[in-house]
C-alpha atoms as a PDB file:
ATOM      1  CA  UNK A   1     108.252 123.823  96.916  1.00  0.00           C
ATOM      2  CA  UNK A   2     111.316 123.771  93.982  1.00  0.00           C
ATOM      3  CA  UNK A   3     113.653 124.394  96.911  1.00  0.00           C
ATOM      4  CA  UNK A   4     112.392 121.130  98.683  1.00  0.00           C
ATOM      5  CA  UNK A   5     112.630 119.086  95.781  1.00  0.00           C
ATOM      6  CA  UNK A   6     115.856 117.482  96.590  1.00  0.00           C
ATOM      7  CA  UNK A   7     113.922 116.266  99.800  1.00  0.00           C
ATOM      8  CA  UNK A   8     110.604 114.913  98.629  1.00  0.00           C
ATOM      9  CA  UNK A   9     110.590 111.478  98.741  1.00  0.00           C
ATOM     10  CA  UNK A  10     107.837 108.432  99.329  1.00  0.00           C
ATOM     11  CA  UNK A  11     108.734 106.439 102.809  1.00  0.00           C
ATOM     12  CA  UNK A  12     106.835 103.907 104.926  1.00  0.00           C
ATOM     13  CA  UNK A  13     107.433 102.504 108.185  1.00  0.00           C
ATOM     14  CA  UNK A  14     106.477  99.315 108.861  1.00  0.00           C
ATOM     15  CA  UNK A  15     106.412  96.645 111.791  1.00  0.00           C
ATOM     16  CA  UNK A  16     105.449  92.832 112.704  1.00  0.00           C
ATOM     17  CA  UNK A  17     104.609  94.113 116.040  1.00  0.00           C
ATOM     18  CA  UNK A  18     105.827  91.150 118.065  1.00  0.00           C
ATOM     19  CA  UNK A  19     106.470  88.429 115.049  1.00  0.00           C
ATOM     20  CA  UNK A  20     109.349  86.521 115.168  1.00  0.00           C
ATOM     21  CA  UNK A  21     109.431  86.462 111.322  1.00  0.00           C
ATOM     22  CA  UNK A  22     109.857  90.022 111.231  1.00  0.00           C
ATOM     23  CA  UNK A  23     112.009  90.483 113.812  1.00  0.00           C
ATOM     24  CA  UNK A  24     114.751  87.784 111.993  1.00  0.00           C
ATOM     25  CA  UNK A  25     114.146  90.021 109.281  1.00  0.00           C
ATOM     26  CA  UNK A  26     115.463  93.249 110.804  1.00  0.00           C
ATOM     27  CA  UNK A  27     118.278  90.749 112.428  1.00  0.00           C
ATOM     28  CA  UNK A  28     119.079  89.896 108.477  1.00  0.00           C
ATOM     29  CA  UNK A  29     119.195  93.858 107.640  1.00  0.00           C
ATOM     30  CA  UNK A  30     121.762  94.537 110.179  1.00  0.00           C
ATOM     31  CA  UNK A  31     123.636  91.405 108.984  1.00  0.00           C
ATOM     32  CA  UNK A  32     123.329  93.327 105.531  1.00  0.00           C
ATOM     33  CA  UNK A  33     124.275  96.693 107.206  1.00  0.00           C
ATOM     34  CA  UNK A  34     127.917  94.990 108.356  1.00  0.00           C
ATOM     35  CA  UNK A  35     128.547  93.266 105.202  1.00  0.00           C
ATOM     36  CA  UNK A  36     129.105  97.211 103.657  1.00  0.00           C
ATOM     37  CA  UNK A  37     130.707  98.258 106.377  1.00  0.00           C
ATOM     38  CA  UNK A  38     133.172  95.626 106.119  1.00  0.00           C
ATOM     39  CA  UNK A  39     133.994  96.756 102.807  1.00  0.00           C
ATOM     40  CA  UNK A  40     135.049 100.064 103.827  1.00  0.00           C
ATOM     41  CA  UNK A  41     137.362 101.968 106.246  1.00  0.00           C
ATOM     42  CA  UNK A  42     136.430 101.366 109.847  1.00  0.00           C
ATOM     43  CA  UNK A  43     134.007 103.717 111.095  1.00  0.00           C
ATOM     44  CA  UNK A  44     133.309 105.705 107.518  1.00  0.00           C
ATOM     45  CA  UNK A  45     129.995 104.080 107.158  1.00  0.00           C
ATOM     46  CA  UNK A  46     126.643 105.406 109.012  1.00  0.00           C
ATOM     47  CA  UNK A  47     122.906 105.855 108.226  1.00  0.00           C
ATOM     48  CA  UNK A  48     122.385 102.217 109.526  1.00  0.00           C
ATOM     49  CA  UNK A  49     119.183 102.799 112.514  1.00  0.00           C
ATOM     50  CA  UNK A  50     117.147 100.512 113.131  1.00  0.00           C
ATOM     51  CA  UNK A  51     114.480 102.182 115.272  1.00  0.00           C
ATOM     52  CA  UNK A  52     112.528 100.465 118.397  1.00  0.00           C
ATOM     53  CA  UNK A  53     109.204 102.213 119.478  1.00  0.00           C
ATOM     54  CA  UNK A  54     109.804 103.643 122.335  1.00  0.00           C
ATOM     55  CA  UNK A  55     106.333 103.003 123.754  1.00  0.00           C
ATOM     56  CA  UNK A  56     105.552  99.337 122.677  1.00  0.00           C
ATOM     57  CA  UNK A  57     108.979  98.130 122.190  1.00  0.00           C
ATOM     58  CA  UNK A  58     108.028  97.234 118.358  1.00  0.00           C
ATOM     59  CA  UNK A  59     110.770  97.263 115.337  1.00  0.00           C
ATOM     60  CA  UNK A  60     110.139  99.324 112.796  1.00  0.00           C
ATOM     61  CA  UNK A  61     111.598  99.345 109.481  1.00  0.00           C
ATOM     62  CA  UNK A  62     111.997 102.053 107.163  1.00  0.00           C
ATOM     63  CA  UNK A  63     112.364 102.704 103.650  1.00  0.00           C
ATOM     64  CA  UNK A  64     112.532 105.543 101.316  1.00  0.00           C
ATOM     65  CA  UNK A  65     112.680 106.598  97.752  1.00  0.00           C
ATOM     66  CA  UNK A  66     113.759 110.263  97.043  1.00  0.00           C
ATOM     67  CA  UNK A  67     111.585 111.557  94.113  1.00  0.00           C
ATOM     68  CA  UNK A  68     114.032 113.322  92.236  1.00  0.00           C
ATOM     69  CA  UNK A  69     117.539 112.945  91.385  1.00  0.00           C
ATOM     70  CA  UNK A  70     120.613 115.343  90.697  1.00  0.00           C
ATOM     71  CA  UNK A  71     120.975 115.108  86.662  1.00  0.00           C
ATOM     72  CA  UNK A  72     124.750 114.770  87.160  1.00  0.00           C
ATOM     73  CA  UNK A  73     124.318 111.377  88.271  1.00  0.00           C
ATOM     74  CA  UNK A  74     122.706 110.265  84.603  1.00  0.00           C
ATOM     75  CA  UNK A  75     123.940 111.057  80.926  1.00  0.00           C
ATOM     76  CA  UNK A  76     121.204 113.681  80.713  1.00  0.00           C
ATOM     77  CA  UNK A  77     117.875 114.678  80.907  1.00  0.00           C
ATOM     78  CA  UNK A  78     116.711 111.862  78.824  1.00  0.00           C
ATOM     79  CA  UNK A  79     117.326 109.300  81.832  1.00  0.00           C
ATOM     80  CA  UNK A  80     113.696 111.210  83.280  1.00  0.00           C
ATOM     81  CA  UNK A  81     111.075 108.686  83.194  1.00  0.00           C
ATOM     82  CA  UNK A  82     108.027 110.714  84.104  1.00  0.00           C
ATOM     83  CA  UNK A  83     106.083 109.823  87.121  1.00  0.00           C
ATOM     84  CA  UNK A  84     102.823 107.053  87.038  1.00  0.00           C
ATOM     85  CA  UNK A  85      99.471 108.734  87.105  1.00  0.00           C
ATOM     86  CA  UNK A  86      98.263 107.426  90.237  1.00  0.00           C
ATOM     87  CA  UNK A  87     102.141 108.424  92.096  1.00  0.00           C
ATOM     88  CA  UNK A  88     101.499 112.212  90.450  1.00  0.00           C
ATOM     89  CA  UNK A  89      97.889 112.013  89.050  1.00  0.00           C
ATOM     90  CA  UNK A  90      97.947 116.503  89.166  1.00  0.00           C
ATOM     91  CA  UNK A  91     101.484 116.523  87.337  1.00  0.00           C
ATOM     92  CA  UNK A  92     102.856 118.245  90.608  1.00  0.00           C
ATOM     93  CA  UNK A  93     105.832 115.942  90.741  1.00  0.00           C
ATOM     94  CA  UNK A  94     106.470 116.064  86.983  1.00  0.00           C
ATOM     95  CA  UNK A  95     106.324 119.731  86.923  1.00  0.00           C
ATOM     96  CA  UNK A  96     108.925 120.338  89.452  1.00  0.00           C
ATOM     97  CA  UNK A  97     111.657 117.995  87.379  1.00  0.00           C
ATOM     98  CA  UNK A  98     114.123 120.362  85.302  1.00  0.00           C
ATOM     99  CA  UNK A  99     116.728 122.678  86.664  1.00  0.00           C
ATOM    100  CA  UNK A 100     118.971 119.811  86.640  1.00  0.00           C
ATOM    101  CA  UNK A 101     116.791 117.379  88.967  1.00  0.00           C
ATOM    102  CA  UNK A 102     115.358 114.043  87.393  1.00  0.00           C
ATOM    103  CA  UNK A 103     112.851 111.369  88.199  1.00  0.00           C
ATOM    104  CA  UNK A 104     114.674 108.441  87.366  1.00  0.00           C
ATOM    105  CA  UNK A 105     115.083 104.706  87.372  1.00  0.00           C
ATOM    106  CA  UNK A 106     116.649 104.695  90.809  1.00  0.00           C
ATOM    107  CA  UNK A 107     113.603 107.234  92.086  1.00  0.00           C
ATOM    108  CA  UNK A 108     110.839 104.494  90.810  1.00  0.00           C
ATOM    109  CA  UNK A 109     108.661 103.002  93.735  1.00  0.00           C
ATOM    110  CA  UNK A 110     106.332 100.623  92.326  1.00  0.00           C
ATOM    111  CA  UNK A 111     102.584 100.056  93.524  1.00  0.00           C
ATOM    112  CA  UNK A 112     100.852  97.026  93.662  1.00  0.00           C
ATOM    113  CA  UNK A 113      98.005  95.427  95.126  1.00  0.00           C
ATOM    114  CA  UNK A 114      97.414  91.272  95.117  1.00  0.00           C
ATOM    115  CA  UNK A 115      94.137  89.980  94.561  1.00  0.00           C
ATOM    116  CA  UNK A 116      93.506  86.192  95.253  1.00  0.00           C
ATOM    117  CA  UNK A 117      90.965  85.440  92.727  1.00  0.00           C
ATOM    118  CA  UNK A 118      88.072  82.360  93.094  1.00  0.00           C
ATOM    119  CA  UNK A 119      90.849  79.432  91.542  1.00  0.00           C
ATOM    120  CA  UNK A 120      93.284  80.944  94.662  1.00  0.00           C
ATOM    121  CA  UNK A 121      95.677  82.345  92.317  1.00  0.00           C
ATOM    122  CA  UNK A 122      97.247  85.683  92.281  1.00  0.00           C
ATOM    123  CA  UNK A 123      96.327  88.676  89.954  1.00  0.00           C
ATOM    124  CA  UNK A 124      98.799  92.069  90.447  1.00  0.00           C
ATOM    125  CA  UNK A 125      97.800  95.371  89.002  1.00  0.00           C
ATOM    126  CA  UNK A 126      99.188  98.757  90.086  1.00  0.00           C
ATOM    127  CA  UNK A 127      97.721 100.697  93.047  1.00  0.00           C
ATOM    128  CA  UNK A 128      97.059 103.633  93.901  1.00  0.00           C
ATOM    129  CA  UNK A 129      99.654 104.803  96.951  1.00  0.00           C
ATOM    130  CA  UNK A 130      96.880 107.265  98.464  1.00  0.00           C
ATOM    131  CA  UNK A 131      94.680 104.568  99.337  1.00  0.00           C
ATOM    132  CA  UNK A 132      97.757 102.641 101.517  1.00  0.00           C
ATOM    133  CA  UNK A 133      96.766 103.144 105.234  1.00  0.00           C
ATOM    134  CA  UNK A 134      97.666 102.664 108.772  1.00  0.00           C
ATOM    135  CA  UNK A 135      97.118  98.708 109.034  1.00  0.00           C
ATOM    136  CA  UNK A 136      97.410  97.270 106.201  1.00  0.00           C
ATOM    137  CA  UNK A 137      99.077  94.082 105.597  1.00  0.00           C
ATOM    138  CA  UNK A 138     102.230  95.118 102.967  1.00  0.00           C
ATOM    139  CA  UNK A 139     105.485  93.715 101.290  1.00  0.00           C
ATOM    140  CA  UNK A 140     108.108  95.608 100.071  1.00  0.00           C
ATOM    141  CA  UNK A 141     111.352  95.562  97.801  1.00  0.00           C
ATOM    142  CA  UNK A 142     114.262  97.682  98.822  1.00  0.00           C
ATOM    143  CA  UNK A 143     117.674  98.200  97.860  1.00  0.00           C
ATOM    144  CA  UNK A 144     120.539  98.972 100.014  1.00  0.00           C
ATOM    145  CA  UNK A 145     122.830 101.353  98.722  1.00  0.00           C
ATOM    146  CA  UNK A 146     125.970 103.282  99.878  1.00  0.00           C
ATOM    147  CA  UNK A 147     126.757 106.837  98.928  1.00  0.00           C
ATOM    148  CA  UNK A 148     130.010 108.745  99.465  1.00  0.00           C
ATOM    149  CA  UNK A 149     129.473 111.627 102.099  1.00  0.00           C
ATOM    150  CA  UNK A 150     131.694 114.056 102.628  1.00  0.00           C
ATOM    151  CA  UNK A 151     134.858 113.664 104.968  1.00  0.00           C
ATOM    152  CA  UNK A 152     135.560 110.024 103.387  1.00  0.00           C
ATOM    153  CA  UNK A 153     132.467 109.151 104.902  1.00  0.00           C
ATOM    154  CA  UNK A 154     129.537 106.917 103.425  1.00  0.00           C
ATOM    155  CA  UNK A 155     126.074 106.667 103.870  1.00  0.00           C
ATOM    156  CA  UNK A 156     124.597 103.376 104.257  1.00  0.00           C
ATOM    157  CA  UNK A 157     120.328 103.863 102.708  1.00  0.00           C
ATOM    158  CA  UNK A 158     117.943 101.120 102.612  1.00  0.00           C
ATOM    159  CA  UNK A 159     116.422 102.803  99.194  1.00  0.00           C
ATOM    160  CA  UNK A 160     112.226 101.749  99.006  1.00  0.00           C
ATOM    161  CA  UNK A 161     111.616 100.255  95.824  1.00  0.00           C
ATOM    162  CA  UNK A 162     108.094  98.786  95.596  1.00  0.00           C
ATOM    163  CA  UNK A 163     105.347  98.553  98.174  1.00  0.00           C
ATOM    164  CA  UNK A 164     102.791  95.413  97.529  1.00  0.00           C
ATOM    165  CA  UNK A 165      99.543  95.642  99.216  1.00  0.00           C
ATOM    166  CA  UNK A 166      98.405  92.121 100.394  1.00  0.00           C
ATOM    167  CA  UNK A 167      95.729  92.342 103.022  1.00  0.00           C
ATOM    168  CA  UNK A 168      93.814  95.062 103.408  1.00  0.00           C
ATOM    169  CA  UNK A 169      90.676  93.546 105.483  1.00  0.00           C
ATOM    170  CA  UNK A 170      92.282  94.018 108.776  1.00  0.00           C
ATOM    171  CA  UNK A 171      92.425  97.938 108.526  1.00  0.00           C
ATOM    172  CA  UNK A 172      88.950  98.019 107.007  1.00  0.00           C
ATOM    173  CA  UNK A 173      86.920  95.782 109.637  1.00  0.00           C
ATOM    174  CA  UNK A 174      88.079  97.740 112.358  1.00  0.00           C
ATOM    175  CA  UNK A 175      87.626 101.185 110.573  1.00  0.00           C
ATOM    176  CA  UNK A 176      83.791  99.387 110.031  1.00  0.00           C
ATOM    177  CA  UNK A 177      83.617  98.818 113.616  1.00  0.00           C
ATOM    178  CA  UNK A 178      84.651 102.357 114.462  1.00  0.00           C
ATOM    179  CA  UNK A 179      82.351 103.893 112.373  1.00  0.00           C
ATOM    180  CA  UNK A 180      79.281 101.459 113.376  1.00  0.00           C
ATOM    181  CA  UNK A 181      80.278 102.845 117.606  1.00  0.00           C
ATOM    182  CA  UNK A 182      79.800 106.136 116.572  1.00  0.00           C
END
């Protein structure tokens, strides 16, 4: 698994099936996309792909956070911030930082869950990213980032870098209704 560890990362895939909000959205990203490619040499930039399923003909955006970072990139080992309890709740992750790989800052993917409370405000708390499923109703906060690559090349990454949960009913009645056909 050590040998992997430059690999693991948390990613989601999302889509507003046939919304028109969504679909400006991913418009806006490759707005976003040319704006860094402008900035450099013609043609050194790639990674930008936005992906259309094949079978409905829904956008999908995705994200990703890798889990662990070179140390060279930092000061030292003291840039690790440890991993949340309920992202590593076994100490797998944390356990497999050293040997000059870090969890840091830039790694972070932040979990929350929004609860509309009786007086129809809003109460955050952090969430546990196991319990995220197929159908539910989620925001997230990204970054977009360019690395060098090699050959003068860059690499243009829309880096995932929190994932609110907003609406989870959805998922749940029709898991309900599932359950109460078999």
């Amino acid at each position: 698994m050590v040998k992997q560890r430059p690999y693991l990362c948390t990613a989601i895939a999302i889509t507003g099936l046939r919304d028109i909000a969504f679909n400006k959205a991913m418009e806006k990203l490759e707005e976003v996309f040319l704006c860094f490619a402008n900035n450099f040499p013609a043609d050194s930039v790639s990674g930008y792909d936005p992906v259309l399923h094949k079978d409905t003909g829904f956008n999908i955006f995705h994200a990703h956070s890798q889990y662990f970072t070179k140390v060279s990139a930092y000061q030292d080992e003291s840039d690790n911030i440890g991993f949340h309890p309920l992202v590593d709740p076994d100490n797998v992750l944390a356990s497999m930082a050293g040997d000059g790989f870090i969890h840091a800052i830039d790694n972070k993917v932040q979990f929350l869950c929004r609860e509309i409370l009786p007086d129809r405000t809003a109460r955050y708390y952090p969430y546990n990213p196991a319990s995220i499923r197929i159908g539910d109703i989620v925001e997230i906060s990204v970054a977009f980032v360019a690395f060098p690559a090699q050959g003068n090349k860059y690499k243009f990454v829309v880096a995932l870098r929190g994932i609110l949960v907003l609406d989870q009913e959805a998922r749940e009645d029709k898991e309900a209704a599932i359950q109460r056909s078999d």
